[in-house]
Protein backbone atom coordinates (compact mmCIF):
# COMPACT_ATOMS: atom_id res chain seq x y z
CA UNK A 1 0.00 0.00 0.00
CA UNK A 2 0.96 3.47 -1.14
CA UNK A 3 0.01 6.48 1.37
CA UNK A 4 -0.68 9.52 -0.39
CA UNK A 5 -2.39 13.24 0.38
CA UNK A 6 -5.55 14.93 -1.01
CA UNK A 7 -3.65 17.67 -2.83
CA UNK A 8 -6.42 20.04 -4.23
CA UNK A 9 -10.53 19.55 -5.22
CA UNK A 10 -11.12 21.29 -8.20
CA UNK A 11 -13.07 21.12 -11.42
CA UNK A 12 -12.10 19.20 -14.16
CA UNK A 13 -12.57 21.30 -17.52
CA UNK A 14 -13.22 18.88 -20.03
CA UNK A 15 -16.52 17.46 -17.74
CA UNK A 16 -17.44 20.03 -15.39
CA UNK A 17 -17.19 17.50 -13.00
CA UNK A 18 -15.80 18.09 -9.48
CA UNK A 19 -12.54 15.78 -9.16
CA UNK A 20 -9.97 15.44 -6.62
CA UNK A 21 -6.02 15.22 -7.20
CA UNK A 22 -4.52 12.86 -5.03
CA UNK A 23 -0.44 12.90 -4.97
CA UNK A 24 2.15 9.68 -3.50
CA UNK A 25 3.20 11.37 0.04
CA UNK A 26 6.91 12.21 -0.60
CA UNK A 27 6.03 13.27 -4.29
CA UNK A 28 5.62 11.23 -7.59
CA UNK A 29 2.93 9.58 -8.76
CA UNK A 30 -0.34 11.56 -9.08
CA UNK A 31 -3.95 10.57 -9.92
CA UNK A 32 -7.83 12.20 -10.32
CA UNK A 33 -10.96 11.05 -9.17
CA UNK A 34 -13.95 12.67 -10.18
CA UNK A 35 -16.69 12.70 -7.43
CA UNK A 36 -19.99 14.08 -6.70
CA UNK A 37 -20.67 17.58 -5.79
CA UNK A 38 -21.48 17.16 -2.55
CA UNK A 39 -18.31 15.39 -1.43
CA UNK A 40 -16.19 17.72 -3.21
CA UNK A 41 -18.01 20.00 -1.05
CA UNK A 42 -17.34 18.19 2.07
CA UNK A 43 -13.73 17.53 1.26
CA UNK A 44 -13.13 21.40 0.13
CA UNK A 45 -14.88 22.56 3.16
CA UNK A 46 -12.45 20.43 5.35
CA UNK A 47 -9.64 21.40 3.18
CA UNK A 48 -9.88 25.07 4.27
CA UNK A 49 -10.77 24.70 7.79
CA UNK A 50 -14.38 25.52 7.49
CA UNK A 51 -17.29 24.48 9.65
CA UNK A 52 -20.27 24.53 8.25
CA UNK A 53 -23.60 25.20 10.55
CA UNK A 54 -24.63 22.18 10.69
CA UNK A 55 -23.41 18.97 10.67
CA UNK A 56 -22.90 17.45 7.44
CA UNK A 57 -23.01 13.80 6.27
CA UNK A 58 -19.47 13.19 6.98
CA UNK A 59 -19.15 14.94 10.29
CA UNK A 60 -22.76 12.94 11.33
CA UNK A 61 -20.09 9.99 10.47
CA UNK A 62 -17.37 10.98 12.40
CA UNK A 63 -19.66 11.48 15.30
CA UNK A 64 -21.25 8.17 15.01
CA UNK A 65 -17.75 6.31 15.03
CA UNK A 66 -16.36 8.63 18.16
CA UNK A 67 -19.52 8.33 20.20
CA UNK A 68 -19.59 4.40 19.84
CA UNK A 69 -16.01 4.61 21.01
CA UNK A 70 -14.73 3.47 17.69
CA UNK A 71 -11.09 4.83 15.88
CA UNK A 72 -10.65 4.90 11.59
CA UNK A 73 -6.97 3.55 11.64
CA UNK A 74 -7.04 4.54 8.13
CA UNK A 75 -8.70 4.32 4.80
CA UNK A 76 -7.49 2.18 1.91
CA UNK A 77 -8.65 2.92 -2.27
CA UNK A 78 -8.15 -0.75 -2.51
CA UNK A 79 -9.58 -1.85 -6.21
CA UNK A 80 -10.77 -0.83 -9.43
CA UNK A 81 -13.28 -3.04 -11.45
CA UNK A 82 -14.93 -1.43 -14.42
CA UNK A 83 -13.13 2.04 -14.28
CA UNK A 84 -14.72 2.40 -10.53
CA UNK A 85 -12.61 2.50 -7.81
CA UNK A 86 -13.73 0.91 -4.35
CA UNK A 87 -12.27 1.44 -1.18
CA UNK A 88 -12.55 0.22 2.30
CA UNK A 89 -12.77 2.56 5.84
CA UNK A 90 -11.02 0.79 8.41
CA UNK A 91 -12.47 0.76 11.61
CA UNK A 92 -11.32 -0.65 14.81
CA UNK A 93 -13.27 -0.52 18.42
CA UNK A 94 -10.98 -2.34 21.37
CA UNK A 95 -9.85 -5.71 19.90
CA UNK A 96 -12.27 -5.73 17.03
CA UNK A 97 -11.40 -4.62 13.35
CA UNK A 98 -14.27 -3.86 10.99
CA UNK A 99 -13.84 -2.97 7.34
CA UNK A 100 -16.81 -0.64 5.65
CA UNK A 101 -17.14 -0.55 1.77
CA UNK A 102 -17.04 3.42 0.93
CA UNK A 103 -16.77 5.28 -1.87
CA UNK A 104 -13.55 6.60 -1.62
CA UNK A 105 -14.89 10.03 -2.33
CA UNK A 106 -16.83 9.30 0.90
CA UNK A 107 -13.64 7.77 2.71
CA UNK A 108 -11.87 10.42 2.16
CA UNK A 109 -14.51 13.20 3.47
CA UNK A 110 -14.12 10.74 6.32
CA UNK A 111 -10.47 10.47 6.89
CA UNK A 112 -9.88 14.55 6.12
CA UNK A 113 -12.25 14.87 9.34
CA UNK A 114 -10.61 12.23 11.68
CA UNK A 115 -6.57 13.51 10.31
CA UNK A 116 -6.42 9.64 9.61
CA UNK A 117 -3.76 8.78 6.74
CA UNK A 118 -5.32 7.37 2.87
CA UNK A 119 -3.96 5.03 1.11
CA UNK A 120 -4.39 3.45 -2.29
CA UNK A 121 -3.10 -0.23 -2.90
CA UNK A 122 -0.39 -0.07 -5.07
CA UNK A 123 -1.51 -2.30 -8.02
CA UNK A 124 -4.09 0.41 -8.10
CA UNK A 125 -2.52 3.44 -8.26
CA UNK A 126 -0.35 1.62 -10.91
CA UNK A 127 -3.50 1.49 -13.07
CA UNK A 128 -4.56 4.77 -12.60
CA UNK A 129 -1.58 6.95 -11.61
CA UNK A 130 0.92 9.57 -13.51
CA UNK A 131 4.42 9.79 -13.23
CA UNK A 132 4.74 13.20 -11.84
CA UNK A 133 8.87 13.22 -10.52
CA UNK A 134 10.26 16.24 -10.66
CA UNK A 135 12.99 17.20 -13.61
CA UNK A 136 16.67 16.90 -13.45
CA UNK A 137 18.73 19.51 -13.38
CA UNK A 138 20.53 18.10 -16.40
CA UNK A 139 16.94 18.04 -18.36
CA UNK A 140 16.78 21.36 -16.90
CA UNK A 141 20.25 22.73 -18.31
CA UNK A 142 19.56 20.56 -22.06
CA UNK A 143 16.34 22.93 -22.57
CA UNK A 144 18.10 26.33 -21.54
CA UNK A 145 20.58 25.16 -23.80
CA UNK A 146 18.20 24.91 -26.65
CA UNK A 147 16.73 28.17 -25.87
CA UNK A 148 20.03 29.58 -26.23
CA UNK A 149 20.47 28.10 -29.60
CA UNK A 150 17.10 29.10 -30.94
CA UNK A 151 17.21 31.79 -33.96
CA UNK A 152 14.44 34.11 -35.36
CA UNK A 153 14.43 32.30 -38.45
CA UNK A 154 13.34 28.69 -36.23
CA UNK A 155 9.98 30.35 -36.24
CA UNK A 156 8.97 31.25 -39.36
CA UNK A 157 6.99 28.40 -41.44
């Protein structure tokens, strides 16, 4: 299993669908997954550190676990089957361990609210992931050297 961070919600401009970018903790691989509005709403909400009126679904959740003494260890994005991916809130109460079925939109409404860490199984995030590492300093260096190099002339047709 790969941990990683909810980076930003935002709106994906080819769908006008609300989608949220996930990154690898320590960097690298990024992914999307577009969700409904109302959990981007409860994940952007939590995201800035703002409390709404009223409870929302979520934070009804959150108070259900804590009140019946119960502790998310974490929440796992643990499969995709037919370009939907599945993942699994993992609850423990004393000695017993429970796993929930969530979306992982939901799960991770949930896990923003209880600071508990996400994490995607890695044959998943191989499926669904970019390579986002950052560029070399010698990849750097080879494209200010072909600025240098470039003429007027390079852009006419």
């Amino acid at each position: 299993m790969i941990e990683v961070k909810v980076v930003k919600v935002g709106i994906d401009v080819n769908s006008k669908m609300p989608v949220i970018v996930l990154r690898k903790k320590g960097g690298g691989k990024t992914f999307l997954i577009w969700i409904g509005l109302f959990e981007a709403q409860a994940i952007a909400l939590t995201l800035q550190n703002v409390k709404p009126p009223r409870p929302l679904t979520h934070d009804l959740a959150k108070s259900l676990i804590e009140k019946l003494h119960g502790k998310v260890d974490k929440i796992i994005i643990s499969d995709l089957i037919n370009k939907t991916l599945y993942s699994r809130i993992l609850i423990r109460k004393k000695e017993e361990s429970v796993q929930i079925d969530s979306r992982p939109s939901d799960a991770i409404a949930l896990a923003l609210r209880l600071s508990v860490p996400i994490f995607v199984e890695e044959t998943v995030l191989n499926k669904v992931a970019i390579d986002n590492e950052p560029i070399g300093d010698e990849e750097v260096q080879d494209f200010k050297k072909k600025l240098e190099d470039l003429k007027p002339e390079d852009f006419t047709g």
